[in-house]
Structure formats: C-alpha cells, structure tokens
N, C-alpha and C. Protein backbone atom coordinates (compact mmCIF):
# COMPACT_ATOMS: atom_id res chain seq x y z
N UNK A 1 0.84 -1.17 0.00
CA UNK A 1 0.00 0.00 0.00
C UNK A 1 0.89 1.24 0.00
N UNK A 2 0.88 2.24 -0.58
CA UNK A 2 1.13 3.26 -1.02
C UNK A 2 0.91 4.09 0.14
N UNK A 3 2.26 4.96 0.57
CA UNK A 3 2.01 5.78 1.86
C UNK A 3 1.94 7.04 1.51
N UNK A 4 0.85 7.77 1.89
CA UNK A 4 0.47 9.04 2.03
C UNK A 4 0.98 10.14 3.29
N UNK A 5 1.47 11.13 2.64
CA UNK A 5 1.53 12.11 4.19
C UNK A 5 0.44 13.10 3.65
N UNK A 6 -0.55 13.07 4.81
CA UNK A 6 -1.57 14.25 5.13
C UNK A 6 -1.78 15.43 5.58
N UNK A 7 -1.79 16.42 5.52
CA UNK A 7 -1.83 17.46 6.23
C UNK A 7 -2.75 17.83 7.71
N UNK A 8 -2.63 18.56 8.21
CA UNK A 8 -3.58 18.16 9.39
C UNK A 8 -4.66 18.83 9.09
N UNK A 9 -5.43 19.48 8.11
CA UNK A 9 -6.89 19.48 8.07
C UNK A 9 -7.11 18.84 7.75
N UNK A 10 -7.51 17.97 6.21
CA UNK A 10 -7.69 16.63 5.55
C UNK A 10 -7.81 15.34 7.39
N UNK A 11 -7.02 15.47 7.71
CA UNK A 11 -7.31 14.61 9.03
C UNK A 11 -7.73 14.90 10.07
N UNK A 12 -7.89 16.39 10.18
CA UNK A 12 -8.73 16.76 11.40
C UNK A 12 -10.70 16.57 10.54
N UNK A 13 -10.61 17.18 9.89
CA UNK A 13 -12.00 16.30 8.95
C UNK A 13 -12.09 14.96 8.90
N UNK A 14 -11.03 14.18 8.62
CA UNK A 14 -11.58 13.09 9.09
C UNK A 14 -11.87 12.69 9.77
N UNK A 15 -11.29 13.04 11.23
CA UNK A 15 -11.59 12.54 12.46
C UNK A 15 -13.52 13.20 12.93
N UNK A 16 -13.47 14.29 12.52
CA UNK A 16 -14.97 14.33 12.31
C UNK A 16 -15.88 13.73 11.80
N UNK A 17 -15.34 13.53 10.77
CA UNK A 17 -16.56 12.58 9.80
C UNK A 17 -16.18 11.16 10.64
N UNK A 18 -15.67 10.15 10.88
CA UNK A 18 -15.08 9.48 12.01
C UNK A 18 -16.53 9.74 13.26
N UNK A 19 -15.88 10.49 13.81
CA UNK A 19 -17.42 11.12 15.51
C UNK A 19 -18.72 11.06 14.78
N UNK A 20 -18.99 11.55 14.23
CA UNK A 20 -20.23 11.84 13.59
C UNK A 20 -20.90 10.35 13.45
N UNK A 21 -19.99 9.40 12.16
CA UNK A 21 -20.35 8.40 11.90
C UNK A 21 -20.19 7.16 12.98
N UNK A 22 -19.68 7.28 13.97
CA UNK A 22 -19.53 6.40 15.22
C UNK A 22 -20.90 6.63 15.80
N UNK A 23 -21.41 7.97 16.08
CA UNK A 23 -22.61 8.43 16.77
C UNK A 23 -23.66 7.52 15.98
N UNK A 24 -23.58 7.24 14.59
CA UNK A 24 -24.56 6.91 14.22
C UNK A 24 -24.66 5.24 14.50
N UNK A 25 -23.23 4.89 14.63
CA UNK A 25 -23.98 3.42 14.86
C UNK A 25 -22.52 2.64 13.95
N UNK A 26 -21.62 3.45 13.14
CA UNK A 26 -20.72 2.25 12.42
C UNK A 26 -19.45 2.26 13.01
N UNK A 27 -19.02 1.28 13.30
CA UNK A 27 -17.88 0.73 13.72
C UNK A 27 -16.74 1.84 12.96
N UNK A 28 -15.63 1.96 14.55
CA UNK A 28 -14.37 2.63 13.37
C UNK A 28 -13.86 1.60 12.78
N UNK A 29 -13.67 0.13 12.77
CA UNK A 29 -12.99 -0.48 11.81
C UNK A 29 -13.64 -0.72 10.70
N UNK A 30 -14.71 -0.51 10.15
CA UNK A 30 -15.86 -0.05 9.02
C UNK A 30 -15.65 1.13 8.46
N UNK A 31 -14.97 2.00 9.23
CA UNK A 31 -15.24 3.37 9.21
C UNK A 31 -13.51 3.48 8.32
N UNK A 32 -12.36 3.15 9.32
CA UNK A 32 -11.54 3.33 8.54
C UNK A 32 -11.12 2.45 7.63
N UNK A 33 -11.70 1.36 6.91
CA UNK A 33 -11.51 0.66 5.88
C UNK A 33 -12.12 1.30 4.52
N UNK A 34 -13.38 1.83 4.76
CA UNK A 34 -13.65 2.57 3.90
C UNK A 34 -12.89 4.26 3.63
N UNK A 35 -12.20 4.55 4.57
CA UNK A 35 -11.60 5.55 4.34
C UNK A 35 -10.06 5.34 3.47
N UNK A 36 -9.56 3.93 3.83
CA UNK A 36 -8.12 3.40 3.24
C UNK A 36 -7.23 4.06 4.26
N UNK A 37 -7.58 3.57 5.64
CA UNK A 37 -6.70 3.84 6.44
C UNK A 37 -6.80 2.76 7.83
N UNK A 38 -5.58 2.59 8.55
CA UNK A 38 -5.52 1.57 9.28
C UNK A 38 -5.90 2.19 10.30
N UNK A 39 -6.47 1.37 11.49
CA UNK A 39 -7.20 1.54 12.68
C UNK A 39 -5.97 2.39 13.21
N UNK A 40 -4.66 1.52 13.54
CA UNK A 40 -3.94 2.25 14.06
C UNK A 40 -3.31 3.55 13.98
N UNK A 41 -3.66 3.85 12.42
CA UNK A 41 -3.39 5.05 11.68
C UNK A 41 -4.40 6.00 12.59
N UNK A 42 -5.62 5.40 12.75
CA UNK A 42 -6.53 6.46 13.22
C UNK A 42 -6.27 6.55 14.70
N UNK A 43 -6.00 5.72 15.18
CA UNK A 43 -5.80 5.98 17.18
C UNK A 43 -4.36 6.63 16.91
N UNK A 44 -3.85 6.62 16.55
CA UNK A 44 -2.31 7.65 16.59
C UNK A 44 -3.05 9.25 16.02
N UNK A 45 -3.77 9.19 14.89
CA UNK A 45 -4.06 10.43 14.78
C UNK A 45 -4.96 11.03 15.47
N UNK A 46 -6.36 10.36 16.35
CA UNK A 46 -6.87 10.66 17.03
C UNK A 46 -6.13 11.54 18.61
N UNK A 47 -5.19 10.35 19.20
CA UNK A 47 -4.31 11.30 20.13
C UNK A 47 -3.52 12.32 20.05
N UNK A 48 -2.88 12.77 18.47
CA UNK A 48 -2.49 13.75 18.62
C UNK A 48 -3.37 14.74 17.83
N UNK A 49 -4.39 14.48 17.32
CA UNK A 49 -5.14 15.87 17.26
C UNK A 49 -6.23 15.68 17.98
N UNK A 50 -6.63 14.93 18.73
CA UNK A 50 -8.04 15.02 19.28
C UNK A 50 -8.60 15.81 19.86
N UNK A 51 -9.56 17.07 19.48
CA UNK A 51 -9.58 18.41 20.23
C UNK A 51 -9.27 19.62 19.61
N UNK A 52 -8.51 19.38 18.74
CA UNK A 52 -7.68 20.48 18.06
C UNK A 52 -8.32 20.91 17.05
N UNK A 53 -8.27 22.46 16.25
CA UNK A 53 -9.02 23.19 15.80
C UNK A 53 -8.13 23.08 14.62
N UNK A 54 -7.83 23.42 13.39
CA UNK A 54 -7.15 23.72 12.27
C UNK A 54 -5.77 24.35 12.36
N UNK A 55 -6.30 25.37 12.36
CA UNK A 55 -5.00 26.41 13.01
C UNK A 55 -3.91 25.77 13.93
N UNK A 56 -4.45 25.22 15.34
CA UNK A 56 -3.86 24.53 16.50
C UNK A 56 -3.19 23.40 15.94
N UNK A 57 -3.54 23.08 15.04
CA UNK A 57 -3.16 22.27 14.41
C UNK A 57 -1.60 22.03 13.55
N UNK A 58 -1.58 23.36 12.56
CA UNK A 58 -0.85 24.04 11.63
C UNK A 58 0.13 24.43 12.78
N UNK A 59 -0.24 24.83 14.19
CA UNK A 59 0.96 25.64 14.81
C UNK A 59 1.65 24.28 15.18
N UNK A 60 0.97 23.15 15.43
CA UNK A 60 1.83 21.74 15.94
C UNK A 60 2.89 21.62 15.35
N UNK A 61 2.82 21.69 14.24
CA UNK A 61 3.34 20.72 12.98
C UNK A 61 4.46 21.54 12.79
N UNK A 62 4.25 23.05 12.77
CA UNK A 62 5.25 24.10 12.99
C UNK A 62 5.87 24.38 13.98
N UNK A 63 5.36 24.25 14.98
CA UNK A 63 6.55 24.07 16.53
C UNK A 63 7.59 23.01 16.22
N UNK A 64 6.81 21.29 15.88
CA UNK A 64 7.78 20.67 15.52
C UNK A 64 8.95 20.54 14.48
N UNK A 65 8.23 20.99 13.43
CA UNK A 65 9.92 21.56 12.72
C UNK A 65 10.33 22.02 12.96
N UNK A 66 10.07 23.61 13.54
CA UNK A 66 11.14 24.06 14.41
C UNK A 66 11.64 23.51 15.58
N UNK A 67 11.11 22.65 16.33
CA UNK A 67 11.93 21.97 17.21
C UNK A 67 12.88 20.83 16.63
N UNK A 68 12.57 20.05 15.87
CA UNK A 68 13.42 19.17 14.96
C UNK A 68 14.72 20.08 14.25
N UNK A 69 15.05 21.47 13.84
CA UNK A 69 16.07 22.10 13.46
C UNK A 69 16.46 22.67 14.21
N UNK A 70 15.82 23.40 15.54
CA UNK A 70 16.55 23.33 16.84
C UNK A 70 17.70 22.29 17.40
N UNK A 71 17.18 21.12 17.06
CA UNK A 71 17.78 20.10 17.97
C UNK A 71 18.76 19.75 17.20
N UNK A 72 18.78 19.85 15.79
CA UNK A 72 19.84 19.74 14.76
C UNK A 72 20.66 20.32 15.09
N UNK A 73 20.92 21.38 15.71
CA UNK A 73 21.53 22.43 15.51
C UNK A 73 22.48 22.58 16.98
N UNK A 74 21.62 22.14 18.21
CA UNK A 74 22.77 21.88 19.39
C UNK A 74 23.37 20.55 19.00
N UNK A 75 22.92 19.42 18.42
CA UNK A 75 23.70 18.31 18.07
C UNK A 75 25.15 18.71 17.53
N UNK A 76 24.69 19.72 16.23
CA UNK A 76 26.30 20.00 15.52
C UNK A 76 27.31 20.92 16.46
N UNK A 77 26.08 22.18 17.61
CA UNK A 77 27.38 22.60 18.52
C UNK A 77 27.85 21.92 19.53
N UNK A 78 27.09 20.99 19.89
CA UNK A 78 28.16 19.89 20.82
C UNK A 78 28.89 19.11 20.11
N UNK A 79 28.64 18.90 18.72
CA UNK A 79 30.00 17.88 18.31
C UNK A 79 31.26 18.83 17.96
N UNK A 80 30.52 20.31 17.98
CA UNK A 80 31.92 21.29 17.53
C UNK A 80 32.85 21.33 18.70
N UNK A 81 32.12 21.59 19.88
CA UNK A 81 32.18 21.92 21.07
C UNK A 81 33.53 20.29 21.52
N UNK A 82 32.82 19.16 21.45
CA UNK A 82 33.44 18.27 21.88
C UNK A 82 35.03 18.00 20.93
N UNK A 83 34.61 18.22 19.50
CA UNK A 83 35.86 18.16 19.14
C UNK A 83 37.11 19.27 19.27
N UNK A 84 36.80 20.26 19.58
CA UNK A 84 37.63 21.50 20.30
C UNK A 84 38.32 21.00 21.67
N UNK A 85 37.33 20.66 22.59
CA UNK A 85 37.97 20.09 24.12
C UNK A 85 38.72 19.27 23.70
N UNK A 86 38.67 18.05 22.30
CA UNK A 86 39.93 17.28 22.48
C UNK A 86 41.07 17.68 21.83
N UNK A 87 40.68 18.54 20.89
CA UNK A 87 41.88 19.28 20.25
C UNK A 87 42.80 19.83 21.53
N UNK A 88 42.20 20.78 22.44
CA UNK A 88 43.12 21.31 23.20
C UNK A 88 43.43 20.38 24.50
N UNK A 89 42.89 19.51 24.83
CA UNK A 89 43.22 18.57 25.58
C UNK A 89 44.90 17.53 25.67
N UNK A 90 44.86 17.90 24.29
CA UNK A 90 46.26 17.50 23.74
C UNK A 90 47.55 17.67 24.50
N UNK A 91 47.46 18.93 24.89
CA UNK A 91 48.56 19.90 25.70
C UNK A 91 49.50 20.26 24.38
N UNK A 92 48.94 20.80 23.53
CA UNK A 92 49.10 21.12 22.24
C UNK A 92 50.33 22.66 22.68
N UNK A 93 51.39 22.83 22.09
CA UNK A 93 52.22 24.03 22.81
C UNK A 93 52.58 24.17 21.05
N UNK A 94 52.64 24.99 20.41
CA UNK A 94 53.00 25.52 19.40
C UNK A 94 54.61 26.42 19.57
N UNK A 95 54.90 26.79 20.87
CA UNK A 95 56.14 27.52 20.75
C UNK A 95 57.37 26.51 21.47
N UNK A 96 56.93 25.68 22.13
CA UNK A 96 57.23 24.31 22.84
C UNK A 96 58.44 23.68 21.79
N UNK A 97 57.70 23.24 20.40
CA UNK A 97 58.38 22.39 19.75
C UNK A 97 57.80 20.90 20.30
N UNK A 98 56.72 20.87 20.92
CA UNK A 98 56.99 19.15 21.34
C UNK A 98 55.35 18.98 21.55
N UNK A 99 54.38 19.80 20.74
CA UNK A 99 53.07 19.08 20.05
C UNK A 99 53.14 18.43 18.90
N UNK A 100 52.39 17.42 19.57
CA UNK A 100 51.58 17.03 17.89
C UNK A 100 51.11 17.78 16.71
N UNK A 101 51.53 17.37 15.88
CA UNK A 101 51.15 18.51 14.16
C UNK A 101 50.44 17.65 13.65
C-alpha cells in the first residue's frame, strides 16, 4: 500500500466525519476501511489531534519543525564543542616544539 503524508486538516475532517459516523452506529474499523486507512493510523491520529481546531493544528506541525532544526543544531554545537575540548586537551604548545602537528 502506497504511503500518504496528510496534512492536518484533511485529518482533522476526518476525524470528524469518524465522531459523527460512530454516533450513528458504524464501527471505526468499518469506518476506517472505507476511508483506506488503518485503525492504528486512526488511534495515533486521534491522540495527537483530538480536540484540536485547524489552526492549533498548523501551529503543531510548525513548533515541531522548528523543534526538529533546533535540535539539529545543538547536536552540531556539541560535536563542535566536543571536538575543540579534544583538540586542546592534547597539551598542544605551538612555541614548545613538542606538540603534535
């Protein structure tokens, strides 16, 4: 099966049409077979938008990329960071004559 990424309105609508059609009486595993989506697809998307308005939505998705290039980004200054401490850890003396080159 062919994987889709959704945006979060398209799935915050679904999860409505989802409530609506539960109220009436059909099973969500009825519900998301006819949609072409797995149950589990829907309880993962249910908990993280359940409640959420459109917008609230759009800001999620945008906090998390910016938190995902945040975190990119202390990763590369601690590996700068760590490879500096061992550079000078060396006891590196440049006027010495007796560092490593």
């Amino acid at each position: 099966m062919a994987r889709t990424r959704r945006t979060p309105e398209p799935i915050l609508r679904l999860l409505k049409q989802v409530d609506v059609l539960t109220a009436q009486g059909k099973s969500i595993e009825k519900i998301c077979r006819e949609r072409s989506i797995s149950d589990a697809t829907y309880y993962t998307w249910r908990k993280e938008y359940g409640g959420m308005q459109g917008d609230q939505a759009r800001r999620l998705k945008d906090l998390q990329a910016e938190n995902k290039r945040l975190k990119r980004a202390v990763a590369d200054l601690t590996l700068d960071k760590q490879i500096l401490q061992d550079v000078a850890s060396e006891n590196f003396s440049p006027l010495s004559g007796t560092g490593n080159v």
